[in-house]
N, C-alpha and C. Protein backbone atom coordinates (compact mmCIF):
# COMPACT_ATOMS: atom_id res chain seq x y z
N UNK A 1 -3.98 15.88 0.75
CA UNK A 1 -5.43 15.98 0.73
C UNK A 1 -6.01 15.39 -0.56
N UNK A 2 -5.54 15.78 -1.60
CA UNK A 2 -6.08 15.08 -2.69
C UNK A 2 -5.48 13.80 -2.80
N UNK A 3 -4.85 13.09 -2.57
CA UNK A 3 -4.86 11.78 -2.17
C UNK A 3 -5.82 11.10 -1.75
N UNK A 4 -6.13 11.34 -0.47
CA UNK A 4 -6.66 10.97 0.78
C UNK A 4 -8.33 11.32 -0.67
N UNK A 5 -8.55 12.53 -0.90
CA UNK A 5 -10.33 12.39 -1.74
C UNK A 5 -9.72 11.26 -3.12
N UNK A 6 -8.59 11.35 -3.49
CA UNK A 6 -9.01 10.33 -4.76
C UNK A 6 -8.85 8.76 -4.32
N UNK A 7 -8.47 8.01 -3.08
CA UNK A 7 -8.67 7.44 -2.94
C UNK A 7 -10.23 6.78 -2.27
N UNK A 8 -10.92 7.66 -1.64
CA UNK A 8 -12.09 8.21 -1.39
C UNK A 8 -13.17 7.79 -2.20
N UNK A 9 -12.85 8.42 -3.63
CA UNK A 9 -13.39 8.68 -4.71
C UNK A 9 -13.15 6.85 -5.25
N UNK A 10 -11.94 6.86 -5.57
CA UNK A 10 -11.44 5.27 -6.23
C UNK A 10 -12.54 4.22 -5.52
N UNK A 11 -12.55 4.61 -3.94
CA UNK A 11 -13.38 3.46 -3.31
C UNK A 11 -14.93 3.53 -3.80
N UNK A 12 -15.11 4.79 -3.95
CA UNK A 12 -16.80 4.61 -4.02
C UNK A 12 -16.77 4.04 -5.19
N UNK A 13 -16.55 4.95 -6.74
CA UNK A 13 -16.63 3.98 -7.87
C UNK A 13 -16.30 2.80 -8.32
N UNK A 14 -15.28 2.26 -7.50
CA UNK A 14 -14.90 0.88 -7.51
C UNK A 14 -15.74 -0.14 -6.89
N UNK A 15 -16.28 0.51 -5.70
CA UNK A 15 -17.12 -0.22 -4.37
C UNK A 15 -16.20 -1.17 -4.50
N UNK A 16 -15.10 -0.87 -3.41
CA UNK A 16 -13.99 -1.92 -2.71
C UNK A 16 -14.85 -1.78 -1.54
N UNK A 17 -15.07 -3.20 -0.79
CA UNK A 17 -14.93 -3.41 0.36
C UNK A 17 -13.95 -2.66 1.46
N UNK A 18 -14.79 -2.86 2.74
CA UNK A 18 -13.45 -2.37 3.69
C UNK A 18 -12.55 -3.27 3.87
N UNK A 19 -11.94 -4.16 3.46
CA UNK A 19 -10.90 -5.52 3.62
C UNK A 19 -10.17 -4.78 2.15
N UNK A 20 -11.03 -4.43 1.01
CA UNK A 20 -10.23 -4.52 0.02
C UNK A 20 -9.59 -2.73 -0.02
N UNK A 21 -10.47 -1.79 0.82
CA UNK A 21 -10.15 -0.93 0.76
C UNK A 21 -8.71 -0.67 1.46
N UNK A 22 -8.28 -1.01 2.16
CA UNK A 22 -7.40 -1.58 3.28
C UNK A 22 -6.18 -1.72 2.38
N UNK A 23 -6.39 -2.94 1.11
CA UNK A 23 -5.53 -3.07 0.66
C UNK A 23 -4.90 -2.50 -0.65
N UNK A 24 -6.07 -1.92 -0.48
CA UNK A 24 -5.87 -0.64 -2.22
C UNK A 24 -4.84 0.28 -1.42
N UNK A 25 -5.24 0.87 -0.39
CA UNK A 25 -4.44 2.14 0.44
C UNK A 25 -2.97 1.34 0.94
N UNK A 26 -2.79 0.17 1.23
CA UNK A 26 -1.92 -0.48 1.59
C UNK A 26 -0.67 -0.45 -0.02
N UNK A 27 -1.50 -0.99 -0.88
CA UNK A 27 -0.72 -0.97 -2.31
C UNK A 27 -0.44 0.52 -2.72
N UNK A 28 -1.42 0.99 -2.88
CA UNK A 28 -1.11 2.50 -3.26
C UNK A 28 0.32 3.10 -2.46
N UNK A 29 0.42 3.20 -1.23
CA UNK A 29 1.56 3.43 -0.32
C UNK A 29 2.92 2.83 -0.80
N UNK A 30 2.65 1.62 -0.82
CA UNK A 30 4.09 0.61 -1.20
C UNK A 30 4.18 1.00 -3.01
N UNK A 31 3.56 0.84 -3.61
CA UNK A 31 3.54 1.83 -5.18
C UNK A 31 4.15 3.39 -5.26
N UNK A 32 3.65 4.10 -4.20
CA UNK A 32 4.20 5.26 -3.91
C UNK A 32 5.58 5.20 -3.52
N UNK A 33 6.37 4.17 -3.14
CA UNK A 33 7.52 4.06 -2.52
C UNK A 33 8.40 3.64 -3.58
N UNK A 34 7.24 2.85 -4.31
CA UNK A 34 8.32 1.91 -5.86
C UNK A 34 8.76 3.16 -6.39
N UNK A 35 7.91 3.98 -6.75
CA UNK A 35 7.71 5.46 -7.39
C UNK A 35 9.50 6.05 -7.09
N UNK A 36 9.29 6.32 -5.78
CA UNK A 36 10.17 7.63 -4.67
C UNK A 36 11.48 6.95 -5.32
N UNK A 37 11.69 5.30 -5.17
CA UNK A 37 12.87 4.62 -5.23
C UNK A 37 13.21 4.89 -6.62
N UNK A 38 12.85 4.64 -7.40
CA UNK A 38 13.01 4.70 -8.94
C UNK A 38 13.51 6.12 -9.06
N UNK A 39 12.76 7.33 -8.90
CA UNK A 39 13.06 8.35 -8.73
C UNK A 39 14.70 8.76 -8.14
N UNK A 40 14.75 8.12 -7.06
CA UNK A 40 15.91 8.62 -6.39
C UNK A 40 16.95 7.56 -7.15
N UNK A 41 16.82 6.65 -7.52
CA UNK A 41 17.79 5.98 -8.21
C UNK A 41 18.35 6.58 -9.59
N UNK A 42 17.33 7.32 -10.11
CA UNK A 42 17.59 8.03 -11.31
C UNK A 42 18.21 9.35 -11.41
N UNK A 43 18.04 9.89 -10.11
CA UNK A 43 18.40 11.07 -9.66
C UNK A 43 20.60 10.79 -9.58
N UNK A 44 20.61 9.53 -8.59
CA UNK A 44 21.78 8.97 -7.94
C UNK A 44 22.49 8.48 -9.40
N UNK A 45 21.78 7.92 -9.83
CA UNK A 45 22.78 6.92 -11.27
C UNK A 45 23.47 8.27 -12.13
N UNK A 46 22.61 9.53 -12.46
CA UNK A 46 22.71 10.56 -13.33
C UNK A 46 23.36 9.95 -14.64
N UNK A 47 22.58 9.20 -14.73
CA UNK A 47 22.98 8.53 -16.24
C UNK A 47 22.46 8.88 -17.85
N UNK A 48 23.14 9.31 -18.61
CA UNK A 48 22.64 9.64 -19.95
C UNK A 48 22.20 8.59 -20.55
N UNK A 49 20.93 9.47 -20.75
CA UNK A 49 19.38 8.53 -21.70
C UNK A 49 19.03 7.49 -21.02
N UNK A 50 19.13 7.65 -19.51
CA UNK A 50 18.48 6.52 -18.67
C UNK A 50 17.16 6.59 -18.14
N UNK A 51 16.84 7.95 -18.29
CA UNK A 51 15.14 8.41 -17.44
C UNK A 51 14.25 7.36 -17.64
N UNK A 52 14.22 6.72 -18.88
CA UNK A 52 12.66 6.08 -19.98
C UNK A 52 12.69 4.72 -18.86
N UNK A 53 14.33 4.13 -18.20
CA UNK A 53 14.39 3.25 -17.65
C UNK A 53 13.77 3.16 -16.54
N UNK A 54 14.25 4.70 -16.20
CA UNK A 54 13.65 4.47 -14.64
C UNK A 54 11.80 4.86 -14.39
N UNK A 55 11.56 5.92 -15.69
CA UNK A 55 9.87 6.08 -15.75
C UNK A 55 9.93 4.47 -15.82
N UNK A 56 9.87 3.58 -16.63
CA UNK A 56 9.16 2.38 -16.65
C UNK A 56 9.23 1.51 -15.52
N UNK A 57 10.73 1.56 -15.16
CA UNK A 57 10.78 0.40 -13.91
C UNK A 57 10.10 1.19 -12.31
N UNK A 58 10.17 2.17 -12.45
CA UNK A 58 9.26 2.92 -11.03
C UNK A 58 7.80 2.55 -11.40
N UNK A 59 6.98 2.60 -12.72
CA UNK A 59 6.01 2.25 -12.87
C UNK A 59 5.35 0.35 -12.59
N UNK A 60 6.69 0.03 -13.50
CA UNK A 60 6.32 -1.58 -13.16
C UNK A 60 6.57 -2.22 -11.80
N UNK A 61 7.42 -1.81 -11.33
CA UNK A 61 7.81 -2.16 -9.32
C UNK A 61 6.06 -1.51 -8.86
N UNK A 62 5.47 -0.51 -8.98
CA UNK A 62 4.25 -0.04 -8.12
C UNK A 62 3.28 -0.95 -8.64
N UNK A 63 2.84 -1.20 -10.11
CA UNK A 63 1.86 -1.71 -10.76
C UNK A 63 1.55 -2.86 -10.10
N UNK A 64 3.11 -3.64 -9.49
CA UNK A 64 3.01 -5.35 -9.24
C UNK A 64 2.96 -5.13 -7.70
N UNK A 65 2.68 -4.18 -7.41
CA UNK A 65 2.13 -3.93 -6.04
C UNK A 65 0.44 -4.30 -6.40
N UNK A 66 -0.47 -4.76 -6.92
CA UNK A 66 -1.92 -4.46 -7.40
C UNK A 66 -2.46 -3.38 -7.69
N UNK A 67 -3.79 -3.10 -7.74
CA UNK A 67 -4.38 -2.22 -8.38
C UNK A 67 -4.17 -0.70 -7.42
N UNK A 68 -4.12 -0.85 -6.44
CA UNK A 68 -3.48 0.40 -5.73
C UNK A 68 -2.07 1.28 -6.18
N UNK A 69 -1.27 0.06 -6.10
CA UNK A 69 0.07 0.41 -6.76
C UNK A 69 0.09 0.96 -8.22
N UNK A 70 -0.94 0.35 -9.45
CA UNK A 70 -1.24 0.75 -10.38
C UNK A 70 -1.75 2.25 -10.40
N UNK A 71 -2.69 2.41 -9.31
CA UNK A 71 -3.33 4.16 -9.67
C UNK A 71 -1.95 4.87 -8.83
N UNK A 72 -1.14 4.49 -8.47
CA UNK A 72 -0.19 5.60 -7.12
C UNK A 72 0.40 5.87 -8.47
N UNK A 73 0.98 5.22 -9.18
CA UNK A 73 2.11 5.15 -10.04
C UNK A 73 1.37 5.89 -11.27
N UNK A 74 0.18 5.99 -11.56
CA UNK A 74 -0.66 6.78 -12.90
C UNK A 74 -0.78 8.24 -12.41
N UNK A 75 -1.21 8.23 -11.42
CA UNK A 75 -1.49 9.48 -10.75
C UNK A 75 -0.42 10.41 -10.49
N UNK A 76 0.65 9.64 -10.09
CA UNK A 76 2.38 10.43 -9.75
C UNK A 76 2.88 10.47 -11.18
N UNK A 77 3.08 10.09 -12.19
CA UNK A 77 3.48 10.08 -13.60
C UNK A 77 2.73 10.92 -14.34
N UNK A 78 1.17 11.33 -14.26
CA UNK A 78 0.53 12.16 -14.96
C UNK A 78 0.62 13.58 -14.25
N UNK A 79 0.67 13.40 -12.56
CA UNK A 79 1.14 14.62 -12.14
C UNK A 79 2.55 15.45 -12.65
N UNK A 80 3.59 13.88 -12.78
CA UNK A 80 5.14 15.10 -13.19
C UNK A 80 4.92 15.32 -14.17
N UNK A 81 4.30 14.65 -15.08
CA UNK A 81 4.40 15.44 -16.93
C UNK A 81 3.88 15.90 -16.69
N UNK A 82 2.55 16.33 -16.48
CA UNK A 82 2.19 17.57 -16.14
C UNK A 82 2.75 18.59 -15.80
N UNK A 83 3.20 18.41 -14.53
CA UNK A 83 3.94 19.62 -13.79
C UNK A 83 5.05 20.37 -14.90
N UNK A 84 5.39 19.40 -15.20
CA UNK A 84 6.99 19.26 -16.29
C UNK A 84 6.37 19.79 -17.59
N UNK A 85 5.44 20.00 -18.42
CA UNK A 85 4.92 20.40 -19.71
C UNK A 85 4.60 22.14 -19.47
N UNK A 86 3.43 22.11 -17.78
CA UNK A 86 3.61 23.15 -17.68
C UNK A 86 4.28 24.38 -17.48
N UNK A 87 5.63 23.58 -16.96
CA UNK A 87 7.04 24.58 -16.74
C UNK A 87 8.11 24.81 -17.99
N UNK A 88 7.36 24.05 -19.30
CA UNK A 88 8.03 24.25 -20.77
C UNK A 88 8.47 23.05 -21.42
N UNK A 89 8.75 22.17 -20.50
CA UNK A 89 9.41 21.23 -21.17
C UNK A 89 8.54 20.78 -22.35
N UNK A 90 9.42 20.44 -22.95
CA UNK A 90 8.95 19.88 -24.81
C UNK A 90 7.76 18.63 -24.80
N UNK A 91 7.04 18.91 -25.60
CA UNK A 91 5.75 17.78 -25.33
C UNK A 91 6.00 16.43 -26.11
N UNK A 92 7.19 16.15 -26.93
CA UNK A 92 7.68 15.25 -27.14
C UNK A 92 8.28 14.05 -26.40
N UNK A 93 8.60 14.88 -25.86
CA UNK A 93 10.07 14.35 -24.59
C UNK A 93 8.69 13.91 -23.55
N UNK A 94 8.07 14.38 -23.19
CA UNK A 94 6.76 13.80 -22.33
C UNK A 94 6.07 13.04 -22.80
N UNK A 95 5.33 12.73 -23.88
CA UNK A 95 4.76 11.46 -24.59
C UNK A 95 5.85 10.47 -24.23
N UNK A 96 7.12 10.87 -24.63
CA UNK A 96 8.35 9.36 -24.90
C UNK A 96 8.16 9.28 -23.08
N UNK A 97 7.89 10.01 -22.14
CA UNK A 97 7.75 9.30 -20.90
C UNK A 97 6.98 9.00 -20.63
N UNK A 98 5.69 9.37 -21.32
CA UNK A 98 4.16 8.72 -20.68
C UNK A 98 4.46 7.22 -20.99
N UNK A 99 4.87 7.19 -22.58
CA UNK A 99 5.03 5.89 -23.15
C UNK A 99 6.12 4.69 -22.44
N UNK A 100 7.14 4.78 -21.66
CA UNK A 100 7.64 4.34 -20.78
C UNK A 100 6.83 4.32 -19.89
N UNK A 101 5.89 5.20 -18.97
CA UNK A 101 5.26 4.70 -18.11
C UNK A 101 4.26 3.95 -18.23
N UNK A 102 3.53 4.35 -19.24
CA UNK A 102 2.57 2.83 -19.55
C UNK A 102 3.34 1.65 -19.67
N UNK A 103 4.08 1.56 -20.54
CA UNK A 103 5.14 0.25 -20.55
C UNK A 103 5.11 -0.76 -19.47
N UNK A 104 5.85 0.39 -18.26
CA UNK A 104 5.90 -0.18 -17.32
C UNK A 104 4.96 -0.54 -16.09
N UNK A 105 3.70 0.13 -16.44
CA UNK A 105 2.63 -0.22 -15.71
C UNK A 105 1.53 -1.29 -16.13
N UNK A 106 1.89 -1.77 -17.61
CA UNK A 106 0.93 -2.87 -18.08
C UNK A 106 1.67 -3.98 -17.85
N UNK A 107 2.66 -3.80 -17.14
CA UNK A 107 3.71 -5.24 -16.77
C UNK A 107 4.88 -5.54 -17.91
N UNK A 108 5.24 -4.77 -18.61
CA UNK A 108 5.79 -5.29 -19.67
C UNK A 108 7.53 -4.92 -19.01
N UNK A 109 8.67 -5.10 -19.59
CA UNK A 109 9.85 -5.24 -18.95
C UNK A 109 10.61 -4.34 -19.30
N UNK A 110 10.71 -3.38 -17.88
CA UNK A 110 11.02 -2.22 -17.86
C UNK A 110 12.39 -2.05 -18.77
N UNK A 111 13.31 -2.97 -18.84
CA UNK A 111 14.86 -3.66 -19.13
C UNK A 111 15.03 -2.64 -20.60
N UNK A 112 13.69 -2.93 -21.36
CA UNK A 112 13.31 -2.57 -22.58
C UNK A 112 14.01 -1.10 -22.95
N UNK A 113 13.96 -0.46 -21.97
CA UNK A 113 14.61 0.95 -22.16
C UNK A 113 16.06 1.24 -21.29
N UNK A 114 16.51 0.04 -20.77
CA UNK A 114 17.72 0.20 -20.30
C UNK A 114 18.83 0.72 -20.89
N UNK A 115 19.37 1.38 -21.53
CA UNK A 115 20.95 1.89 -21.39
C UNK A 115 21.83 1.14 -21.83
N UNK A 116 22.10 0.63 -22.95
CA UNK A 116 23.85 0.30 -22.42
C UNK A 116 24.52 0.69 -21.08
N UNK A 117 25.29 -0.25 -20.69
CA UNK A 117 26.42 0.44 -19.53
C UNK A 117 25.59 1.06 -18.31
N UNK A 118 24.90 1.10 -17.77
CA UNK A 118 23.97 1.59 -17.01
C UNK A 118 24.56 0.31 -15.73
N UNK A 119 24.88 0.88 -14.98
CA UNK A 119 25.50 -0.05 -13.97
C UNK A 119 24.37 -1.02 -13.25
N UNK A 120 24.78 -2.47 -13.08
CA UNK A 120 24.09 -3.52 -12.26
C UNK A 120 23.14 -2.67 -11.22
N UNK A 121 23.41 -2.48 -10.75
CA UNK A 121 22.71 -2.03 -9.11
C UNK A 121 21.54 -1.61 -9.68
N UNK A 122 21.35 -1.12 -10.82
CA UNK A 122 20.06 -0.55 -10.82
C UNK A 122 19.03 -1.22 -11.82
């Protein structure tokens, strides 16, 4: 539901067209998916000191979806730190992921926080 009003909302203050609205909700979706993938890849790799990689590259895969993909990926990243600050986690450790997620949502190369040894596939 709050999806469905902030995209709602995105359209009126933006005044997207219905052609462009179409494709904001179209990007937003496929951004939401860059998101899920990154996520589950990070989950699957369980790799030490790899998170910053995957906050950035889940951010930069949605961003280069367009401006849809850009808010799916702001909106899902400010929701988990959030969620994640309010359940204790350290507010340090959340800046160092906001800061990966901007990274990776102004286009810059997610690679930047890669890992040593962090296997190809990902």
């Amino acid at each position: 539901m709050r999806l469905c009003t902030g995209l709602v909302l995105c359209c009126l203050v933006l005044g997207v067209s219905s052609d462009g609205w179409y494709s904001f909700f179209k990007e937003a979706v496929q951004g939401t998916r860059d998101m899920w993938r990154a996520y589950s890849d990070m989950r699957e790799a369980n790799y030490k000191n790899a998170d910053k990689y995957f906050h950035a590259r889940g951010n930069y895969d949605a961003a280069q979806r367009g401006p849809g993909g850009a808010w799916a990926a702001k909106v899902i990243s400010d929701a988990r730190e959030g969620i994640q600050e309010f359940m204790g986690r350290g507010a340090e450790d959340s800046r160092a992921d906001q800061f990966a997620n901007e990274w990776g949502r102004s286009g810059k190369d997610p690679n930047h926080f890669r890992p040593a040894g962090l296997p190809s596939k990902y």
